[in-house]
C-alpha atoms as a PDB file:
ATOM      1  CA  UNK A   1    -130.395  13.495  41.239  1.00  0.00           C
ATOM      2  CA  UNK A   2    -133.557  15.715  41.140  1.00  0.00           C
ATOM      3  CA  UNK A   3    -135.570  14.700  37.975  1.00  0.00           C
ATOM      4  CA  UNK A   4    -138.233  17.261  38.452  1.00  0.00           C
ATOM      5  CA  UNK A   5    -140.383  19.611  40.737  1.00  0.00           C
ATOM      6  CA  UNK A   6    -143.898  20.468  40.905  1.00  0.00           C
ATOM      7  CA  UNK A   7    -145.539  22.528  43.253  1.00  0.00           C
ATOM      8  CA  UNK A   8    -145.797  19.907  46.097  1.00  0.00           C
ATOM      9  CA  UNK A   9    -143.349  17.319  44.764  1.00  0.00           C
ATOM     10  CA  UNK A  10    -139.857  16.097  43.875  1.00  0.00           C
ATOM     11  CA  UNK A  11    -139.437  13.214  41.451  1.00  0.00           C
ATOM     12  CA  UNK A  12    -135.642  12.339  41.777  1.00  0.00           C
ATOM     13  CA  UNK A  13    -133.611   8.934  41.272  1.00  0.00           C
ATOM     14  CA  UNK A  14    -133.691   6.078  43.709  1.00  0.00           C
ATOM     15  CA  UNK A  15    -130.451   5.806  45.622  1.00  0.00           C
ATOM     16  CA  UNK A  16    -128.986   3.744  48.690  1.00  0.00           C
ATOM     17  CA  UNK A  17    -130.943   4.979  51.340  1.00  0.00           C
ATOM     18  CA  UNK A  18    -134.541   3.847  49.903  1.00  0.00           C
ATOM     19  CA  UNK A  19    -134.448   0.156  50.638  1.00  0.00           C
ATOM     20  CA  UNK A  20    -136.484   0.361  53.917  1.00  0.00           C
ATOM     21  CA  UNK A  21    -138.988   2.958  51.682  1.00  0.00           C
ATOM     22  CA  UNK A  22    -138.943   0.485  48.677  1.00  0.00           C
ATOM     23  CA  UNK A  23    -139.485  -2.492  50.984  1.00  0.00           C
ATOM     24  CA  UNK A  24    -142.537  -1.261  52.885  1.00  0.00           C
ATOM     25  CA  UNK A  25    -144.243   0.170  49.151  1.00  0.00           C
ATOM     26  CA  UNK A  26    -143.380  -3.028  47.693  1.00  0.00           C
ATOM     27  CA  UNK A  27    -145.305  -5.021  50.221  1.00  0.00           C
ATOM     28  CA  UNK A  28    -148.436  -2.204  50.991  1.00  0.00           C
ATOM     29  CA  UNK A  29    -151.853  -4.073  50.918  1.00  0.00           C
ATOM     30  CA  UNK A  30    -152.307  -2.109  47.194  1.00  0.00           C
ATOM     31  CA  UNK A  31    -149.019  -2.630  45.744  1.00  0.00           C
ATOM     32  CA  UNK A  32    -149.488  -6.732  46.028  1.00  0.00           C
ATOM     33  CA  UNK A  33    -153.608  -6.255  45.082  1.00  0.00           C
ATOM     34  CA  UNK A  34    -153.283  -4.324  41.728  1.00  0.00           C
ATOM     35  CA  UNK A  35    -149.324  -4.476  40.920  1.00  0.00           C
ATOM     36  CA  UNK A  36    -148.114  -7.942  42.310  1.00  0.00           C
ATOM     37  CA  UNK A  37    -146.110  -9.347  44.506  1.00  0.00           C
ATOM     38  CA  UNK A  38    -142.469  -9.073  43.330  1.00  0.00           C
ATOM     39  CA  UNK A  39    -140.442 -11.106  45.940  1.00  0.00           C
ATOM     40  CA  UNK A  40    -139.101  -8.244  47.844  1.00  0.00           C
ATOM     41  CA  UNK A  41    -138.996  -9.494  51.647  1.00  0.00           C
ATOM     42  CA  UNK A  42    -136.372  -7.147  53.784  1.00  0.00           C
ATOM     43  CA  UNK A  43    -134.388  -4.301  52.786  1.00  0.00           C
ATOM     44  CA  UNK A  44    -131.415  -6.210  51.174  1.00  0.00           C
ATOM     45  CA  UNK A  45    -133.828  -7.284  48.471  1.00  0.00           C
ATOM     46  CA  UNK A  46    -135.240  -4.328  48.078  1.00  0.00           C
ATOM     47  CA  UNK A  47    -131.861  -2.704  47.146  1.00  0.00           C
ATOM     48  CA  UNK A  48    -131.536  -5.297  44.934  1.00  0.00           C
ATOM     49  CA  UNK A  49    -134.517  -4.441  43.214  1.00  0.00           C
ATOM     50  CA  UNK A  50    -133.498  -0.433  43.288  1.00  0.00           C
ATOM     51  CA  UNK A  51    -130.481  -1.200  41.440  1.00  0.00           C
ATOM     52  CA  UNK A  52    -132.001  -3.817  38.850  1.00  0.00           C
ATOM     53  CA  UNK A  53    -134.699  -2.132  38.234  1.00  0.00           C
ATOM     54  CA  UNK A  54    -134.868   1.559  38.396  1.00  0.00           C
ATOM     55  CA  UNK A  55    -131.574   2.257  38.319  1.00  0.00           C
ATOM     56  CA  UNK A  56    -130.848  -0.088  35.218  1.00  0.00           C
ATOM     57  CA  UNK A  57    -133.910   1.042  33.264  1.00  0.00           C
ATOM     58  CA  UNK A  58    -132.436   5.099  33.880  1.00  0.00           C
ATOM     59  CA  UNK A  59    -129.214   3.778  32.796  1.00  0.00           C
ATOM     60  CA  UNK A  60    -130.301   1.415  29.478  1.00  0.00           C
ATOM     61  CA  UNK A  61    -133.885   3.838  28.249  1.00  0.00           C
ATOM     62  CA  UNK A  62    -132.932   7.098  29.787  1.00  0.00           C
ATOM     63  CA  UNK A  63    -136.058   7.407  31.872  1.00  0.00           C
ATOM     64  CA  UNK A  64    -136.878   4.821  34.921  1.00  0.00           C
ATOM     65  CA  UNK A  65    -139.355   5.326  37.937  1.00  0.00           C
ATOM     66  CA  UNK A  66    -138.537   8.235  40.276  1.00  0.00           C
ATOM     67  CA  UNK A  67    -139.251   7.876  43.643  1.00  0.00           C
ATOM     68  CA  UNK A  68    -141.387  11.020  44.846  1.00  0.00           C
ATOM     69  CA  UNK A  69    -141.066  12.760  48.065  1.00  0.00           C
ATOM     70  CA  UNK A  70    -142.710  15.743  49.290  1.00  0.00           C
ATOM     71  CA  UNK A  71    -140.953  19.152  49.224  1.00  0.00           C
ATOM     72  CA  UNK A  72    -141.922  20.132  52.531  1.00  0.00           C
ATOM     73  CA  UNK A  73    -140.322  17.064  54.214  1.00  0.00           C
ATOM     74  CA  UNK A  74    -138.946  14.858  52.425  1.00  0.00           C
ATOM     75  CA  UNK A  75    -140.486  11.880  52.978  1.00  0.00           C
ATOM     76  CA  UNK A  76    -141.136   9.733  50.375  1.00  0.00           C
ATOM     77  CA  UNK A  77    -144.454   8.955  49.255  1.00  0.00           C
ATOM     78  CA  UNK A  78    -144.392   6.878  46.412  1.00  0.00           C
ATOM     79  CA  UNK A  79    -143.207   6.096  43.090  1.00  0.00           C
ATOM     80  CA  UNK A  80    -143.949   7.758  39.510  1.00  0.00           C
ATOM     81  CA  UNK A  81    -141.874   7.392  36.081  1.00  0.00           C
ATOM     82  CA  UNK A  82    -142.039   5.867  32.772  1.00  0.00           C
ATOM     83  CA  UNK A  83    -140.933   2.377  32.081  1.00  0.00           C
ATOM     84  CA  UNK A  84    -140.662   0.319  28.599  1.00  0.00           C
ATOM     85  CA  UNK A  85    -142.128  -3.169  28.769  1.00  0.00           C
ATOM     86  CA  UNK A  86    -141.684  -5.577  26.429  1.00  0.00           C
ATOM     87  CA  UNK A  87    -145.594  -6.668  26.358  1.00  0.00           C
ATOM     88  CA  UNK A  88    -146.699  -2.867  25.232  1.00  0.00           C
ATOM     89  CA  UNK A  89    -145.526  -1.131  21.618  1.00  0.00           C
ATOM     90  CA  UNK A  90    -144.980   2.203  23.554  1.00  0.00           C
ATOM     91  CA  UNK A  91    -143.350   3.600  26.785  1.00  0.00           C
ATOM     92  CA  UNK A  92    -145.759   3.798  30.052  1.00  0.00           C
ATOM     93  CA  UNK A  93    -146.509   5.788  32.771  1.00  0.00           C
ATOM     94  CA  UNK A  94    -146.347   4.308  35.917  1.00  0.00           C
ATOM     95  CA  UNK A  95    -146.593   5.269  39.920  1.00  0.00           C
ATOM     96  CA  UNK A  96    -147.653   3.660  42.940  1.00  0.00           C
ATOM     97  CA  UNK A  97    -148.078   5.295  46.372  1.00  0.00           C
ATOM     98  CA  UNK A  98    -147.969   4.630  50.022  1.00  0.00           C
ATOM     99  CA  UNK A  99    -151.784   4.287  51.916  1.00  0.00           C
ATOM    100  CA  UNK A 100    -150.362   7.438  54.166  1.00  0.00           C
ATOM    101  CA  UNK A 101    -150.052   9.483  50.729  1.00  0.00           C
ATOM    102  CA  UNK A 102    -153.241   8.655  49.040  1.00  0.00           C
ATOM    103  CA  UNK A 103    -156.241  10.611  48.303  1.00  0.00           C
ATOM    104  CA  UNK A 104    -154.233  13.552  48.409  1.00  0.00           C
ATOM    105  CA  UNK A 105    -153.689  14.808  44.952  1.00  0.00           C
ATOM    106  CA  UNK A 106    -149.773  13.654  44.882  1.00  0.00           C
ATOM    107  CA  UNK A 107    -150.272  10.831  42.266  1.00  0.00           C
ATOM    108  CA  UNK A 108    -152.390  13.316  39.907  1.00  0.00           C
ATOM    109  CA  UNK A 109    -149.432  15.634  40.580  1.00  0.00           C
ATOM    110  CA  UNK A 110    -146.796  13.478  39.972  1.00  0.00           C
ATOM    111  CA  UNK A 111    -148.005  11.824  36.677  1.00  0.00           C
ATOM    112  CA  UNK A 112    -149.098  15.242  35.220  1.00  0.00           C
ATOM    113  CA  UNK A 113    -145.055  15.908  36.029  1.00  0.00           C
ATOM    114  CA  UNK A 114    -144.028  12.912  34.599  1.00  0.00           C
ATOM    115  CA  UNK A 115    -146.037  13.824  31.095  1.00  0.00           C
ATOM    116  CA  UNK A 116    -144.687  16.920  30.723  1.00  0.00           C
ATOM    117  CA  UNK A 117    -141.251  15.630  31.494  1.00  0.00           C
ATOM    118  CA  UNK A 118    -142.314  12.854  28.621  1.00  0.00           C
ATOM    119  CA  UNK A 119    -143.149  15.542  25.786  1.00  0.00           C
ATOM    120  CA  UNK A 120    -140.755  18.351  26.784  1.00  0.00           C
ATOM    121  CA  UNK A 121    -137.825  16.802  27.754  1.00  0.00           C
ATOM    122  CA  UNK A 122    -137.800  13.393  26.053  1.00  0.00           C
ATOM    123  CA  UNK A 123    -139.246  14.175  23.108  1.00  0.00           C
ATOM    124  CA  UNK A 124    -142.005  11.566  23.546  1.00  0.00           C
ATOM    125  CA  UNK A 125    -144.849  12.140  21.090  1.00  0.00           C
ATOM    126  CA  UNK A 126    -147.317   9.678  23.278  1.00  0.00           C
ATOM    127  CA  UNK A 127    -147.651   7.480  26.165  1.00  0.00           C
ATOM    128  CA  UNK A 128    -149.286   4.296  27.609  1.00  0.00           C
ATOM    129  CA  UNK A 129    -150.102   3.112  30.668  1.00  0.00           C
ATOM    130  CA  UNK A 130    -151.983  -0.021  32.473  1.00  0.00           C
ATOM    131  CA  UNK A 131    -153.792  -0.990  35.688  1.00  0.00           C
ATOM    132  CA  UNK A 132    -156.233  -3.751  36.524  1.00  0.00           C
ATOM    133  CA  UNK A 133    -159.943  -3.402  35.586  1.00  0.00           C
ATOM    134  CA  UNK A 134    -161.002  -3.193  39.569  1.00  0.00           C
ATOM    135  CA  UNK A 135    -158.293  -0.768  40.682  1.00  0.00           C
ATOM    136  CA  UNK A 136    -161.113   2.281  40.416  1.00  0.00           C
ATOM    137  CA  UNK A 137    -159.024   5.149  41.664  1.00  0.00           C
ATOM    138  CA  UNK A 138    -156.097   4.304  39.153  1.00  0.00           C
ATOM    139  CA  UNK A 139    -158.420   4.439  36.084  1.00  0.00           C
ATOM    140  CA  UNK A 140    -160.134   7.170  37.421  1.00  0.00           C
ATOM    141  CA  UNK A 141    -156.518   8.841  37.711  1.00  0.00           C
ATOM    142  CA  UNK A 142    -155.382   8.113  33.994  1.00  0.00           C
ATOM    143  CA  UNK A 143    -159.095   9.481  32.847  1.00  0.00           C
ATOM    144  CA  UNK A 144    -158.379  12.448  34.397  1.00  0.00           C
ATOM    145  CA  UNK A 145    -154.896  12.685  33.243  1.00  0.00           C
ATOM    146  CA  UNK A 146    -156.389  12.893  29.364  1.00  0.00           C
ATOM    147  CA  UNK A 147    -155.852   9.229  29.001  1.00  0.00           C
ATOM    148  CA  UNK A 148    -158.413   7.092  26.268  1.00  0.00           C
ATOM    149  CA  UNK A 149    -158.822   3.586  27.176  1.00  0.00           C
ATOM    150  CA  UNK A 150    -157.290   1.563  23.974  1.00  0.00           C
ATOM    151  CA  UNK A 151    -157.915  -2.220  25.424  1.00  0.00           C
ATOM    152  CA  UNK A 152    -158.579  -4.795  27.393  1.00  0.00           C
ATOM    153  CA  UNK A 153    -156.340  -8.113  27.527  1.00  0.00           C
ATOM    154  CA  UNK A 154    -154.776 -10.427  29.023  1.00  0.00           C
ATOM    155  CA  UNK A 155    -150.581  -9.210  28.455  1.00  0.00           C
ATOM    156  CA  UNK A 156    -147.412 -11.954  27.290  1.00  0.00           C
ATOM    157  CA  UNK A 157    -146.997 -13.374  30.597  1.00  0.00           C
ATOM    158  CA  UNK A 158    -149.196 -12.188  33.006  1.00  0.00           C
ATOM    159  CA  UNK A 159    -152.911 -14.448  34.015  1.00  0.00           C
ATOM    160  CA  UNK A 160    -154.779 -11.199  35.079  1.00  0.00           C
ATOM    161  CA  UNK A 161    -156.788  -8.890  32.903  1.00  0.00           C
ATOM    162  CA  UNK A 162    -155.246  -5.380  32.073  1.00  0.00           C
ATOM    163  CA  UNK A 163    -156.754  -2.197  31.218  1.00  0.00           C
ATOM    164  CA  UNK A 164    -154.584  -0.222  28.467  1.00  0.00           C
ATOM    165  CA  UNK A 165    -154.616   3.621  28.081  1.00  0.00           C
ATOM    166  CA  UNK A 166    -153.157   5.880  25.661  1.00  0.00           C
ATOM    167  CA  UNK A 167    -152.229   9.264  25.074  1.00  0.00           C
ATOM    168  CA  UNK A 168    -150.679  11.232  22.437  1.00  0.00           C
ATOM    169  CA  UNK A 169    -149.658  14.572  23.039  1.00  0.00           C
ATOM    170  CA  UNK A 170    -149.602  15.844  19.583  1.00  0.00           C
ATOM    171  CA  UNK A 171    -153.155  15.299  19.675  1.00  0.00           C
ATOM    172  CA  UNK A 172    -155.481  14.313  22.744  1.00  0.00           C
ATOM    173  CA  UNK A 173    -158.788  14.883  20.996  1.00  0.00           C
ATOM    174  CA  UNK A 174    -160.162  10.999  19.389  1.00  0.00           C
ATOM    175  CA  UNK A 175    -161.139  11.055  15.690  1.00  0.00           C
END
C-alpha cells in the first residue's frame, strides 16, 4: 500500500518480498555505526523483524516506517516513517538509507514527505527525532529539515549519547 509520493519517491508499507532488502539495510556499515545492531542475520529474521516491527507499529499507532523506493525503478533505497518510542514524550521521524542511495537528496526528500504526511494527514501538531552526536550528515539533515536541537542524553536503555530534535509545525520559529 502506497503511503505517499514525492517527486522522486514512493514511501509505501513493507510487505513479503523485502526481507533480502531489510536484511542487507539492517546490516550496512551505517545502519550498525549510528542505529545498532538489531540481530537480523538472513532473510528469515529479517521478515521477522518486518512483521514485528513495521508492520505492528502501522497496525497499533497508525503510522510505522515506510520503506522508500524510487519511482523510476523501483528499487528500494531505504527506510523513512514515524515511530513512537517509549524513551521520547512525542512521535519521531525516522529513515535510514542504503550507501548506493546516499548523498543523493532521497533522505531530504523522503523526510520532508514524511512531515507533511505528519501535519496533513495525521493531524500531528509536532515531531521529534534522534541520531548520535557523530553521525554529521543526519544532523545536518534534521537542521535542514527545520529541526531545533532540544537535548543531549543518554535515553532509558540505551549506553550511547543521543542528540534530540524537535519540531512543531504550528510554529517553527524559537521564542
Amino acid at each position: 500500500m502506497i503511503i505517499l509520493e514525492t517527486t522522486r519517491l514512493v514511501l509505501r508499507l513493507f510487505n513479503s518480498t523485502d526481507a533480502a532488502f531489510v536484511n542487507e539495510l539492517l546490516n550496512s556499515p551505517g545502519w550498525l555505526k549510528h542505529i545498532g545492531d538489531r540481530g537480523i542475520r538472513n532473510d528469515e529474521d529479517a521478515a521477522r523483524w518486518i512483521t514485528e516491527r513495521p508492520l505492528a507499529a502501522q497496525q497499533r499507532d497508525g503510522f510505522s516506517f515506510y520503506v522508500v523506493t524510487e519511482k523510476s525503478s523501483g528499487n528500494a533505497l531505504g527506510i523513512c516513517g514515524l515511530v513512537k518510542r517509549d524513551a521520547l514524550p512525542l512521535t519521531d521521524i525516522g529513515y535510514a538509507f542504503l550507501e548506493s542511495a546516499q548523498g543523493q537528496g532521497y533522505a531530504h526528500e523522503a523526510a520532508a514527505g514524511v512531515m507533511r504526511y505528519a501535519k496533513e494527514v495525521l493531524q500531528m501538531q509536532e515531531l521529534m527525532a534522534i541520531t548520535s552526536p557523530e553521525n554529521t550528515a543526519s544532523n545536518q539533515l534534521l537542521q535542514k529539515l527545520g529541526f531545533r536541537l532540544q537535548e543531549e542524553k543518554i535515553l532509558d536503555g540505551e549506553t550511547e549519547l543521543t542528540r534530540i530534535y524537535h519540531i512543531a509545525f504550528t510554529n517553527t520559529e524559537q521564542h
